[in-house]
C-alpha atoms as a PDB file:
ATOM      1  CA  UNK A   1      31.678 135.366-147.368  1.00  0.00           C
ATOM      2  CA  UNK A   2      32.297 131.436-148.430  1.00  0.00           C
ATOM      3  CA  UNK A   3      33.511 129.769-145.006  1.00  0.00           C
ATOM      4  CA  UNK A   4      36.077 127.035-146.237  1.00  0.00           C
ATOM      5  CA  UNK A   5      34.698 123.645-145.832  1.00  0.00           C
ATOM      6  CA  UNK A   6      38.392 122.402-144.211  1.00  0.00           C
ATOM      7  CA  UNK A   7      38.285 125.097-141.299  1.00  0.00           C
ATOM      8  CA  UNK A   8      34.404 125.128-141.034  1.00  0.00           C
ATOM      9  CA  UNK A   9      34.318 121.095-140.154  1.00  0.00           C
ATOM     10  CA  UNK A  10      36.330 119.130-138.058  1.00  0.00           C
ATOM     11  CA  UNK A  11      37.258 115.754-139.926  1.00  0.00           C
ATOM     12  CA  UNK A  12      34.322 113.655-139.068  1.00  0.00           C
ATOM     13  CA  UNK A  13      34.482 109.645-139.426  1.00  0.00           C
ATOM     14  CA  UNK A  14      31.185 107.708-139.574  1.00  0.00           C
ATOM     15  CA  UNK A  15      32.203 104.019-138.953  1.00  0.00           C
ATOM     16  CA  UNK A  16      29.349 101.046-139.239  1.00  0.00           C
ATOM     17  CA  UNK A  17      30.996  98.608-137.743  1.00  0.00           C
ATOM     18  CA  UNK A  18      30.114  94.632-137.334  1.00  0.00           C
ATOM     19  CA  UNK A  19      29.602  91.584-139.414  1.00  0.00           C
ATOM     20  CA  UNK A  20      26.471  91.033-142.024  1.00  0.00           C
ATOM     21  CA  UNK A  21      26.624  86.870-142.237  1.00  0.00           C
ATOM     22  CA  UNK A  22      25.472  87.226-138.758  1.00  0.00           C
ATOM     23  CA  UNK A  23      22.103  88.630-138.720  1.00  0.00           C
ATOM     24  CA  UNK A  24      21.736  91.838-135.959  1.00  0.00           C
ATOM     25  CA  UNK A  25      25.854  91.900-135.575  1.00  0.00           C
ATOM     26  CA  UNK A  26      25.025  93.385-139.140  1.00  0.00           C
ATOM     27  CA  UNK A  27      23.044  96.197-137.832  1.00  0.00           C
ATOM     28  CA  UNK A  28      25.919  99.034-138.142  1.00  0.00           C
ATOM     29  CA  UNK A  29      26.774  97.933-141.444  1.00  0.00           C
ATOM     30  CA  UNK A  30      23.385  98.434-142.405  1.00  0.00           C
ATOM     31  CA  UNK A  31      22.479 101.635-141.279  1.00  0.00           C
ATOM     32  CA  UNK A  32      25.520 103.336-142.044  1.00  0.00           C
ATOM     33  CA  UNK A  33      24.909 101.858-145.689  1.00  0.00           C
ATOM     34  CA  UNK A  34      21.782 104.001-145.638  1.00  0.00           C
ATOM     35  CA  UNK A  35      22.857 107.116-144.579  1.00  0.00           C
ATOM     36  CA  UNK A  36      25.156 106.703-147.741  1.00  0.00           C
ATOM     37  CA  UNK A  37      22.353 106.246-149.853  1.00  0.00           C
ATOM     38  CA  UNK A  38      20.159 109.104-148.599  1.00  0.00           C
ATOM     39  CA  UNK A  39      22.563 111.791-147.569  1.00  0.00           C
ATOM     40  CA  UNK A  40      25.858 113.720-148.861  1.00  0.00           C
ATOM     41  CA  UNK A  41      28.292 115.301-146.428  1.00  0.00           C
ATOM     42  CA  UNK A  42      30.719 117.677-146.359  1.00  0.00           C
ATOM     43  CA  UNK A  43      34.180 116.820-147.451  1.00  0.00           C
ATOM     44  CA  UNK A  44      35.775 116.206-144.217  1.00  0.00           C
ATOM     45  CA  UNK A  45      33.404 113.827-143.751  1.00  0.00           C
ATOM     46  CA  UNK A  46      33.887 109.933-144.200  1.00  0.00           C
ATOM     47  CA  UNK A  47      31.404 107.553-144.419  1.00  0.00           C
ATOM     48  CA  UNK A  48      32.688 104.304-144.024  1.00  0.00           C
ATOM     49  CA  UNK A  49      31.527 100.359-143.772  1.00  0.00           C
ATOM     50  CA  UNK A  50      34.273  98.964-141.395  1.00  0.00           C
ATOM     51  CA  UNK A  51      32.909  95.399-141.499  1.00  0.00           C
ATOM     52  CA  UNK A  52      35.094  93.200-139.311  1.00  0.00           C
ATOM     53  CA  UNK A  53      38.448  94.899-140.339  1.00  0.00           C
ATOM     54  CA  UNK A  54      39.520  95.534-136.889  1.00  0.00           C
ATOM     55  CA  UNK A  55      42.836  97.113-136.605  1.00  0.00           C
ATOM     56  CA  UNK A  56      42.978  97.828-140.234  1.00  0.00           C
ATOM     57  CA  UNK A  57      40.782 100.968-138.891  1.00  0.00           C
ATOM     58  CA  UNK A  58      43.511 101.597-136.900  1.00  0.00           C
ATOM     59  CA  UNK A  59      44.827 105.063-139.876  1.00  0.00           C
ATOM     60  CA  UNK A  60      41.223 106.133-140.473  1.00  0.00           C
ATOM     61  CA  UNK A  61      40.174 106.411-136.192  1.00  0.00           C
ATOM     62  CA  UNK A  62      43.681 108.266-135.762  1.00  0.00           C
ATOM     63  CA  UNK A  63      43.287 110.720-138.354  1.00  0.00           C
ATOM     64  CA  UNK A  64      40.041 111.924-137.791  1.00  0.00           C
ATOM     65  CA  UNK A  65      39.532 114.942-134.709  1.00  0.00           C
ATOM     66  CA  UNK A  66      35.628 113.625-134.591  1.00  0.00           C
ATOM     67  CA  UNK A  67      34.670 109.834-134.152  1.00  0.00           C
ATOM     68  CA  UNK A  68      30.525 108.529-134.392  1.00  0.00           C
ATOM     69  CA  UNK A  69      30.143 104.664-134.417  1.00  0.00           C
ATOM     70  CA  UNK A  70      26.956 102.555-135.307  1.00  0.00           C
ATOM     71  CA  UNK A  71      27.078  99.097-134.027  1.00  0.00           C
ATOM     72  CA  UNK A  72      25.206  96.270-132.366  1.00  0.00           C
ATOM     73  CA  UNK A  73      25.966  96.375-128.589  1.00  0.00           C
ATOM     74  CA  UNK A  74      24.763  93.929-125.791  1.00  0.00           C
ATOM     75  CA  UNK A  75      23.498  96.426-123.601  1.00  0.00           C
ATOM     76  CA  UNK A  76      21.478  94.391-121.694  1.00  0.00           C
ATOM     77  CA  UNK A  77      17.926  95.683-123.028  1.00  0.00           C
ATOM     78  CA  UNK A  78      14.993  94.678-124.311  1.00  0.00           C
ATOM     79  CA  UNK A  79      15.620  94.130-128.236  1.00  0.00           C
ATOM     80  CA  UNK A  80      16.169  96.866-130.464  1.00  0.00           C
ATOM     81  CA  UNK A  81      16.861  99.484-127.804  1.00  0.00           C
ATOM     82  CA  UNK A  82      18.775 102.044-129.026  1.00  0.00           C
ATOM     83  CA  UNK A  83      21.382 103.787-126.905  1.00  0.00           C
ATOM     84  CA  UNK A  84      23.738 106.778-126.693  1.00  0.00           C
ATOM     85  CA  UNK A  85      27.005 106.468-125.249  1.00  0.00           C
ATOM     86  CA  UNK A  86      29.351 109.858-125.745  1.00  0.00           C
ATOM     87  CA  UNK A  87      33.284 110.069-125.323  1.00  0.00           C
ATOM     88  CA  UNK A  88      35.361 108.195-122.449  1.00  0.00           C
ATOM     89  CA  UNK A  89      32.504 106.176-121.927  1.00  0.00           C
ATOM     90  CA  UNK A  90      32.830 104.785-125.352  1.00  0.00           C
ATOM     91  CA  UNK A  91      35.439 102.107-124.804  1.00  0.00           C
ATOM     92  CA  UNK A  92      34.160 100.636-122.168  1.00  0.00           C
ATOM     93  CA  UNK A  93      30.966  99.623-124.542  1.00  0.00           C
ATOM     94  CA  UNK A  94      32.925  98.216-127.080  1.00  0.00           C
ATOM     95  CA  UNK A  95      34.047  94.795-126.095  1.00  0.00           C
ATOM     96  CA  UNK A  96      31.112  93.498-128.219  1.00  0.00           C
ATOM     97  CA  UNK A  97      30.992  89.833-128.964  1.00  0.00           C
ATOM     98  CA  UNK A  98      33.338  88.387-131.602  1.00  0.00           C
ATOM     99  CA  UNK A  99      31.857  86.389-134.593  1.00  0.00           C
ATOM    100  CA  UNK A 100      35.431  84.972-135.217  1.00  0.00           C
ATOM    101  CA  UNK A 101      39.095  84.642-133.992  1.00  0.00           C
ATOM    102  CA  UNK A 102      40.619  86.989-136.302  1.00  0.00           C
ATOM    103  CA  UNK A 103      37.669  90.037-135.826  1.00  0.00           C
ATOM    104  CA  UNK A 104      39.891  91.882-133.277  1.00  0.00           C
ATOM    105  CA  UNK A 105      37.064  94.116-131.262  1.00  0.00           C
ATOM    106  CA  UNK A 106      37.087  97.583-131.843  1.00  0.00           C
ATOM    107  CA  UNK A 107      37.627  98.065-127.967  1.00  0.00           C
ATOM    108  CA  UNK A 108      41.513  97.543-129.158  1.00  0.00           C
ATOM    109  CA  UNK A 109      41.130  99.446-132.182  1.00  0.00           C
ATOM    110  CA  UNK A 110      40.298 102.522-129.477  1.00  0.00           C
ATOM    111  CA  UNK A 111      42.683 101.525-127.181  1.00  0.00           C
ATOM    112  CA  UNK A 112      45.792 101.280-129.757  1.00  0.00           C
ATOM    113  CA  UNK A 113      44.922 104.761-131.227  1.00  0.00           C
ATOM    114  CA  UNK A 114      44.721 106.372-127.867  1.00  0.00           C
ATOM    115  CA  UNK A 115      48.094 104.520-127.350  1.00  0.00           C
ATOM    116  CA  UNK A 116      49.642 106.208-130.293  1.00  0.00           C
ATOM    117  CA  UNK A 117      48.569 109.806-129.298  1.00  0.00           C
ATOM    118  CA  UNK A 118      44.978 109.857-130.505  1.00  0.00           C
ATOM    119  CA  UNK A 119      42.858 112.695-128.462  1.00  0.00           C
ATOM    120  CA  UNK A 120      40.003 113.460-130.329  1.00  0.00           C
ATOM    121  CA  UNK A 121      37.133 116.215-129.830  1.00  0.00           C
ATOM    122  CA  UNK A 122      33.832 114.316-129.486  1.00  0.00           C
ATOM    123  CA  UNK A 123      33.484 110.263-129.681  1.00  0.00           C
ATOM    124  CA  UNK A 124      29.777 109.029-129.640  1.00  0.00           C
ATOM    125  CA  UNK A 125      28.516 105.426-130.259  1.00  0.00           C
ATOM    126  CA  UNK A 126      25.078 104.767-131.220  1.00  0.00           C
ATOM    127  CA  UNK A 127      24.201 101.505-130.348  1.00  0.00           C
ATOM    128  CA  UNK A 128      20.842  99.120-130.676  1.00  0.00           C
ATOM    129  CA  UNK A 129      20.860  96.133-128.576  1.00  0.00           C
ATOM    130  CA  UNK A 130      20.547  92.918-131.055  1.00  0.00           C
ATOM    131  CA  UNK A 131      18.217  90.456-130.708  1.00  0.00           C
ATOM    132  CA  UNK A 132      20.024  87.219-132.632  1.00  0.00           C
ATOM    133  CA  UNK A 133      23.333  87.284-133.364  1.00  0.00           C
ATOM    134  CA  UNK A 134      24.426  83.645-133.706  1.00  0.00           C
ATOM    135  CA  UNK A 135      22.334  82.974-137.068  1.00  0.00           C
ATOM    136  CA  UNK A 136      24.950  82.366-139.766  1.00  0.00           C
ATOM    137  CA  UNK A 137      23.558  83.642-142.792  1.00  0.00           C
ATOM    138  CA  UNK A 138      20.455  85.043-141.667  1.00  0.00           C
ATOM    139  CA  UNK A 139      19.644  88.730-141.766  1.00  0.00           C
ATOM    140  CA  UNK A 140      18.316  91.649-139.533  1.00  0.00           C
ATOM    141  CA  UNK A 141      15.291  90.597-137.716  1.00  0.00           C
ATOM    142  CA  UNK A 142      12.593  92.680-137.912  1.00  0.00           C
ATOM    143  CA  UNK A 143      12.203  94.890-134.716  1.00  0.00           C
ATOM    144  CA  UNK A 144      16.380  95.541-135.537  1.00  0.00           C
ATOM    145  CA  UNK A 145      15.922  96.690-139.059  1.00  0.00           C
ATOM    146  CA  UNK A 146      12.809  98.850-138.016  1.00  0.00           C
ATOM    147  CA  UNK A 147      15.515 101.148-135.825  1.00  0.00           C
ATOM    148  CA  UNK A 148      17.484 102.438-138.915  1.00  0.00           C
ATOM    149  CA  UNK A 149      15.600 104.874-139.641  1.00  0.00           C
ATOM    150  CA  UNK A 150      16.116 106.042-135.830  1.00  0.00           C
ATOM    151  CA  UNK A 151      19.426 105.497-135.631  1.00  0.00           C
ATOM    152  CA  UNK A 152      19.861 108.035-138.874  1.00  0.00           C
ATOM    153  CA  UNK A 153      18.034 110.719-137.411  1.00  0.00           C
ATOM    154  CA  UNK A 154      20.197 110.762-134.302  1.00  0.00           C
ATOM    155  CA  UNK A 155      23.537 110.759-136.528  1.00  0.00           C
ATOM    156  CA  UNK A 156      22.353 113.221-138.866  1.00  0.00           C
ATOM    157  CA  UNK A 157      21.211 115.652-135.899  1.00  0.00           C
ATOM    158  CA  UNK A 158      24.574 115.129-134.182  1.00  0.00           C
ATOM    159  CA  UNK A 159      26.542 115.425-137.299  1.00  0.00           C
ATOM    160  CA  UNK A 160      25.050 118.734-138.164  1.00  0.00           C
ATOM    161  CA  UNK A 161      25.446 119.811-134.530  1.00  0.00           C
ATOM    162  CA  UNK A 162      29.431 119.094-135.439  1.00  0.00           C
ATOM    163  CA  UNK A 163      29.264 121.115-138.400  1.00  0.00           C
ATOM    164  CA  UNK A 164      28.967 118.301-140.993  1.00  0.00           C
ATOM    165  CA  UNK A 165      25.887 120.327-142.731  1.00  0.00           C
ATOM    166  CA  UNK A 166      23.997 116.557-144.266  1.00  0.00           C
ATOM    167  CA  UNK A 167      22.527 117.244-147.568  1.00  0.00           C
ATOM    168  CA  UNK A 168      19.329 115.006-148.598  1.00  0.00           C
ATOM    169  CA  UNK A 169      20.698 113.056-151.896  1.00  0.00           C
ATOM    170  CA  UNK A 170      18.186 114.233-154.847  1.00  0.00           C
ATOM    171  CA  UNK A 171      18.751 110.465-155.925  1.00  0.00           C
ATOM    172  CA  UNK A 172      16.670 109.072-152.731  1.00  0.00           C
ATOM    173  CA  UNK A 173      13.722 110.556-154.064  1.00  0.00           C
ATOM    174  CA  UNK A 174      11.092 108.429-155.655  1.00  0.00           C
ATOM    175  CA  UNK A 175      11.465 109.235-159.370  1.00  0.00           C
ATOM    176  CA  UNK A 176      15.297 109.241-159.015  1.00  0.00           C
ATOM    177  CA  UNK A 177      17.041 106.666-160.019  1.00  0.00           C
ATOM    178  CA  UNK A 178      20.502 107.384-160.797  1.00  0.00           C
ATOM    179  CA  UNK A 179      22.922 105.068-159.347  1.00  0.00           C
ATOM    180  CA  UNK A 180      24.885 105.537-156.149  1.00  0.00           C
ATOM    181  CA  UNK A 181      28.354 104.395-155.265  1.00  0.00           C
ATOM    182  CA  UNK A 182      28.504 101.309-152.748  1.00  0.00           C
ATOM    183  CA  UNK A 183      30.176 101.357-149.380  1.00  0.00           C
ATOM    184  CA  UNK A 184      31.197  97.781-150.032  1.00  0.00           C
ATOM    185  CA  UNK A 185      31.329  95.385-152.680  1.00  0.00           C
ATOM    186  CA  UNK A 186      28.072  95.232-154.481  1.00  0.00           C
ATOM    187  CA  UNK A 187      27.358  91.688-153.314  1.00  0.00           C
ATOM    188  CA  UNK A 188      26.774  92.740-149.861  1.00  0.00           C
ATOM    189  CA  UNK A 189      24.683  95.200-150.259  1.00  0.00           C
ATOM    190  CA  UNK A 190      21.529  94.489-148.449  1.00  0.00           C
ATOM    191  CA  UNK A 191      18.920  93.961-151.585  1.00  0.00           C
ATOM    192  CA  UNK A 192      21.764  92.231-153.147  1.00  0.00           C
ATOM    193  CA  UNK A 193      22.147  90.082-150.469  1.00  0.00           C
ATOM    194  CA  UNK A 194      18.652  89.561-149.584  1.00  0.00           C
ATOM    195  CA  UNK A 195      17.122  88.922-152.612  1.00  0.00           C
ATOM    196  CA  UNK A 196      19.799  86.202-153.040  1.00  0.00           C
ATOM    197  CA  UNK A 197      20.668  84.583-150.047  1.00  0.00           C
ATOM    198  CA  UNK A 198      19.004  80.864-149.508  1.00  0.00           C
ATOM    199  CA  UNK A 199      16.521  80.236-147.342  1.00  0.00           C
ATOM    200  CA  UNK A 200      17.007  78.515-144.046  1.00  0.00           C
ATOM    201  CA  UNK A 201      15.890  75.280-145.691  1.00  0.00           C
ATOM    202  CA  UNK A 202      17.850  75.709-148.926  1.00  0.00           C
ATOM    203  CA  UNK A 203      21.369  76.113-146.752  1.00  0.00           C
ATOM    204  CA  UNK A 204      21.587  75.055-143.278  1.00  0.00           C
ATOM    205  CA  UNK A 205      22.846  77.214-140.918  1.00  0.00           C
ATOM    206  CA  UNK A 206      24.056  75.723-138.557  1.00  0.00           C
ATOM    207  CA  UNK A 207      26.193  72.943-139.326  1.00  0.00           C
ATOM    208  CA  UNK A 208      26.943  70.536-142.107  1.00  0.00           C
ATOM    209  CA  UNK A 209      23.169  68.847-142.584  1.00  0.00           C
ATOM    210  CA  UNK A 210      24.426  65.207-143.224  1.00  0.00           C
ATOM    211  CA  UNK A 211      26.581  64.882-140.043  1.00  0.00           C
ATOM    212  CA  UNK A 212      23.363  66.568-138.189  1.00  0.00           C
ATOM    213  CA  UNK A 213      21.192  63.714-139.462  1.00  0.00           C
ATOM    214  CA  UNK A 214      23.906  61.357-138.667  1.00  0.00           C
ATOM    215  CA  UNK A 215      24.039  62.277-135.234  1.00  0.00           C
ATOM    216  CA  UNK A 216      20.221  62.373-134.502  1.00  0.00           C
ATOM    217  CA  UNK A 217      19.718  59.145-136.218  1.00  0.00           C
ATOM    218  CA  UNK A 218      17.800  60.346-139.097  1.00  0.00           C
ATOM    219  CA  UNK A 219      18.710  59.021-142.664  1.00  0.00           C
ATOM    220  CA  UNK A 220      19.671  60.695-145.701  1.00  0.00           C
ATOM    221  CA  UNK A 221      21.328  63.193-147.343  1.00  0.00           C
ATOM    222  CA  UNK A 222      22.419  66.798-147.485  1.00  0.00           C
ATOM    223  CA  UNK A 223      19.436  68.097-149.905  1.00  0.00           C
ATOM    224  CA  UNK A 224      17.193  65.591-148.681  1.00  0.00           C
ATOM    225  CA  UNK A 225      14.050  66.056-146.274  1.00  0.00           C
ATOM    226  CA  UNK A 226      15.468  64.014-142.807  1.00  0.00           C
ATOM    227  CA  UNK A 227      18.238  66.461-143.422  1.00  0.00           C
ATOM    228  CA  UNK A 228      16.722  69.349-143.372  1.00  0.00           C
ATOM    229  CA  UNK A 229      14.137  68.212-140.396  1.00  0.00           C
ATOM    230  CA  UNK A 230      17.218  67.677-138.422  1.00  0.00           C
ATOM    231  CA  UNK A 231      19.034  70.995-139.242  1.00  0.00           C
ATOM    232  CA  UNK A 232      15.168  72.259-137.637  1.00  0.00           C
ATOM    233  CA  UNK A 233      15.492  70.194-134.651  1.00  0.00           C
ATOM    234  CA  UNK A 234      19.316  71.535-134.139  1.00  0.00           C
ATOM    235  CA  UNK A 235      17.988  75.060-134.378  1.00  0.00           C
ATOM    236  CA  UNK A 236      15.378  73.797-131.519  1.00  0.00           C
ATOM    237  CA  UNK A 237      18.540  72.382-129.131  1.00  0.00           C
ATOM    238  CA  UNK A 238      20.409  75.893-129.734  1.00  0.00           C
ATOM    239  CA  UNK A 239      17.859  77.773-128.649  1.00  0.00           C
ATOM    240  CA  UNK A 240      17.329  76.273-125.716  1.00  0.00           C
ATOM    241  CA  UNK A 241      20.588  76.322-124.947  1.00  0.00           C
ATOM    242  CA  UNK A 242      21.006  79.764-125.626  1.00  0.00           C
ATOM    243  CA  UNK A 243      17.928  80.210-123.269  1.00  0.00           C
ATOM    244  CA  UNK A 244      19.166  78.560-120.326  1.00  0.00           C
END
């Protein structure tokens, strides 16, 4: 006898969470734009990229009885640790640093639905501590991307644990290659925005390249070489700032 799919699963909502201009804070974004492309779930499940919209979340966390977040959390670890955190513990993780003054921190989002009468059945965050997040433009570093593939085998074994039975899409394998519908807009998709995105040399990150120049008494102007030396030497003071 055919168990309906409504009483079978709870309603389940995946949420990669954080911002893709700034390298790791991308890192939720990125893996739950994976597990789109490789698995199907059950109807009551919702896979969603939740950027930087803050409270916008606000309807989609209250309506759903089972909550799993993927995001880049400062756990104080080495790099690319990943780390489970389950249910009232959860909030208390997600004061993560804010890229901007308008990203409102999903530690409110919580808080607001909770507020409002929220009491949902199981609340996990899977987090992997970042290793650069104040690179404007830049992408995941290495040992961060290298923990998707991680960080979907823990959400797929605790989403079928919560009944959301993950199906293997036929169109991740090899000789398939059938579209499949983005999370986001197409131009931040990660080969999208990879295979487009200047280099480092191209587009300086980390300020306006002729007032860089200015200041460290090199001439010349944005596309030209003292320019670009200087936006180098910049990158040298941050770090060491960011060091100390």
């Amino acid at each position: 006898m055919k168990t309906d799919d409504h009483e079978a699963t709870p309603s389940i909502l995946v949420l990669g969470i954080g911002n893709v201009l700034w390298a790791d804070e991308g890192f939720g974004v990125r893996a739950v734009e994976a597990l789109h492309q490789r698995y199907m779930f059950a109807e009551a499940v919702t896979v969603m990229d939740g950027g930087t919209q803050g409270l916008y979340l606000l309807p989609y966390v209250q309506s759903c009885e089972c909550l799993l977040v993927i995001d880049a959390i400062d756990y104080g670890l080495a790099p690319g640790s990943v780390h489970v955190v389950r249910d009232d513990a959860v909030p208390s993780f997600m004061g993560a640093k804010k890229m901007s003054l308008h990203q409102t921190g999903f530690q409110e989002v919580l808080a607001a639905a909770q507020l409002l009468g929220w009491q949902p059945q199981r609340v996990m965050l899977v987090g992997v501590q970042p290793s650069v997040l104040d690179d404007y433009g830049g992408s995941l570093r290495p040992e961060i991307a290298a923990r998707i593939d991680e960080v979907i085998r823990l959400v797929v074994d605790e989403l079928v644990s919560w009944g959301a039975r993950p199906e293997l899409r036929a169109e991740h394998s090899p000789d398939h290659q059938a579209p499949i519908a983005e999370l986001a807009p197409s131009a931040l998709a990660l080969h999208h925005y990879e295979n487009l995105r200047p280099s480092p040399l191209d587009a300086c990150r980390v300020g306006d390249p002729r007032f860089l120049a200015r200041d460290l008494g090199h001439s010349g102007g944005a596309h030209g070489d003292p320019s670009r030396e200087a936006g180098s030497e910049r990158d040298g003071v941050a770090d060491s700032v960011a060091k100390e």
